[in-house]
C-alpha atoms as a PDB file:
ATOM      1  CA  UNK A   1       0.000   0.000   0.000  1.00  0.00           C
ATOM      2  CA  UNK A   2       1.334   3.153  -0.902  1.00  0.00           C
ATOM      3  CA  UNK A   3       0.989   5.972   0.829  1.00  0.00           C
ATOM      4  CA  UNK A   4       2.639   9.423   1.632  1.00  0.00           C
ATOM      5  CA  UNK A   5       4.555   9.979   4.851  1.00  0.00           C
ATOM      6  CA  UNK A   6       5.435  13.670   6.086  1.00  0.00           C
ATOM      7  CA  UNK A   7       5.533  14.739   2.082  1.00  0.00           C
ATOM      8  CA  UNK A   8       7.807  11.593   0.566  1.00  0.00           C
ATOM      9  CA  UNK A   9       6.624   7.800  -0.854  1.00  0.00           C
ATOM     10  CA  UNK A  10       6.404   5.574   1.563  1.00  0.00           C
ATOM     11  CA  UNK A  11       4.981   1.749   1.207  1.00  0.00           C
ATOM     12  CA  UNK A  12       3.172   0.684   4.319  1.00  0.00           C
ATOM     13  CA  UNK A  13       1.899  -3.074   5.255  1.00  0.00           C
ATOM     14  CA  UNK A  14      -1.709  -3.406   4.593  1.00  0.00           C
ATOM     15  CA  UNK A  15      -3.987  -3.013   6.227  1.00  0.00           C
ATOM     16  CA  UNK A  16      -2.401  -0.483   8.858  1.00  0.00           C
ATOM     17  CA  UNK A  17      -4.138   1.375  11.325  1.00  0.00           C
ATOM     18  CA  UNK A  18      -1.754   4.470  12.894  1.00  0.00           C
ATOM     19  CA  UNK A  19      -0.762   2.533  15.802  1.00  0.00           C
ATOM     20  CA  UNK A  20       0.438  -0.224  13.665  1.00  0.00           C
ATOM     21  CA  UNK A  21       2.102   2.512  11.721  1.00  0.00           C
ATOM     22  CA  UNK A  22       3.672   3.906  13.996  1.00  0.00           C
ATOM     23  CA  UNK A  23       5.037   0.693  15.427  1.00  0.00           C
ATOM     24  CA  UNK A  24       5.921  -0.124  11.832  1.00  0.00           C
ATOM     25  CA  UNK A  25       8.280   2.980  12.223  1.00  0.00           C
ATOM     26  CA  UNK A  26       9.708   2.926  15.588  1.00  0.00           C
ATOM     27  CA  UNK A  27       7.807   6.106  16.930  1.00  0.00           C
ATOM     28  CA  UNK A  28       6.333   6.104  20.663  1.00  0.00           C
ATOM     29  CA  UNK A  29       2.738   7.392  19.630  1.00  0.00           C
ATOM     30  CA  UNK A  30       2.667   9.970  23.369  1.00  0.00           C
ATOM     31  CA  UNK A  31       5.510  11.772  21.455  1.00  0.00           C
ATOM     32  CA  UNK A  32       3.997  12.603  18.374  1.00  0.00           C
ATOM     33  CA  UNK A  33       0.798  14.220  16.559  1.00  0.00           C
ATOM     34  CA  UNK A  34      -0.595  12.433  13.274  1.00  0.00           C
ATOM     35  CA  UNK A  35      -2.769  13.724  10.782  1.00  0.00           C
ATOM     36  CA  UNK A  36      -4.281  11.856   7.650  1.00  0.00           C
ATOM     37  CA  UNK A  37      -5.735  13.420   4.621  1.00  0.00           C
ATOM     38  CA  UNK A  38      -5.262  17.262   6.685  1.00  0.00           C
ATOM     39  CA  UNK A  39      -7.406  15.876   9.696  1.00  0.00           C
ATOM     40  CA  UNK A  40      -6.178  15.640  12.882  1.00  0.00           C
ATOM     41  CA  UNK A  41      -6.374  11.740  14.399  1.00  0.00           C
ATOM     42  CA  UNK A  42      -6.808  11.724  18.504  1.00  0.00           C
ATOM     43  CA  UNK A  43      -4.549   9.555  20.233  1.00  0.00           C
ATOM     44  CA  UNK A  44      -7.596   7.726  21.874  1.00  0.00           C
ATOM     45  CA  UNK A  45      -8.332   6.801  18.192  1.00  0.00           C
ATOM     46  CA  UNK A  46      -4.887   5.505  16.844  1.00  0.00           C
ATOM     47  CA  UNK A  47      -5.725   2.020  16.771  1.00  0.00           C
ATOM     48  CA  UNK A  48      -9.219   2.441  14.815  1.00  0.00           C
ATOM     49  CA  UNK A  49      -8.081   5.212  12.195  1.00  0.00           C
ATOM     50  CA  UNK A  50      -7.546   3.266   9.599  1.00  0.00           C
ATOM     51  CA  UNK A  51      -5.132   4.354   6.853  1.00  0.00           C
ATOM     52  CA  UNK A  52      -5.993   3.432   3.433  1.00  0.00           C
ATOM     53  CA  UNK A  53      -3.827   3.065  -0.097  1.00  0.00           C
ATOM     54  CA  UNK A  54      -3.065   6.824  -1.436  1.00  0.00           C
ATOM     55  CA  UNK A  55      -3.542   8.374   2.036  1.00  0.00           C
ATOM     56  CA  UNK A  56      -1.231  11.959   2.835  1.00  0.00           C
ATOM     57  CA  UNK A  57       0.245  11.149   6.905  1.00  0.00           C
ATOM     58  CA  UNK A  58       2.067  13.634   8.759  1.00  0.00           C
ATOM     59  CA  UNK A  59       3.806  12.488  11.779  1.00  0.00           C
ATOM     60  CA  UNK A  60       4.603  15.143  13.881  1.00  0.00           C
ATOM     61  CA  UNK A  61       7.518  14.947  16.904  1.00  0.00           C
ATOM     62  CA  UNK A  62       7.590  16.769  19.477  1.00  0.00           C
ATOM     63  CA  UNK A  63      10.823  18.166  20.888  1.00  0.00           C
ATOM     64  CA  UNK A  64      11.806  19.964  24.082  1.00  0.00           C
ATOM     65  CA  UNK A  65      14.502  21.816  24.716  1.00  0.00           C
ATOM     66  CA  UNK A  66      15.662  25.521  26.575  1.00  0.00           C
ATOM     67  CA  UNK A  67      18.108  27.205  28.001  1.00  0.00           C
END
């Protein structure tokens, strides 16, 4: 399934929810924000949003830092 991941190609196992994507890449989902097709997904729904062939995800991390 091909899909597009923060702007570039990316194939994805099928069928993926964005849990399993997530786990697919390595990312702790309480660190990041993910968005499919320009909508926001809640973290409560990660494992039921679905993400389908031809789909635009944006994984978002979240970084601290200061002086």
């Amino acid at each position: 399934m091909k899909i597009s991941l923060n702007g570039e190609d990316y194939t994805a196992k099928e069928p993926v929810s964005v849990e399993g994507l997530l786990k697919e890449l390595g990312v702790h989902p309480q660190r990041v924000a993910v968005e499919v097709n320009f909508r926001i997904i809640r973290k409560a729904d990660y494992s039921r949003a679905m993400i389908k062939d031809g789909d635009s995800v944006e994984v978002v991390s979240f970084v601290g830092g200061g002086i």
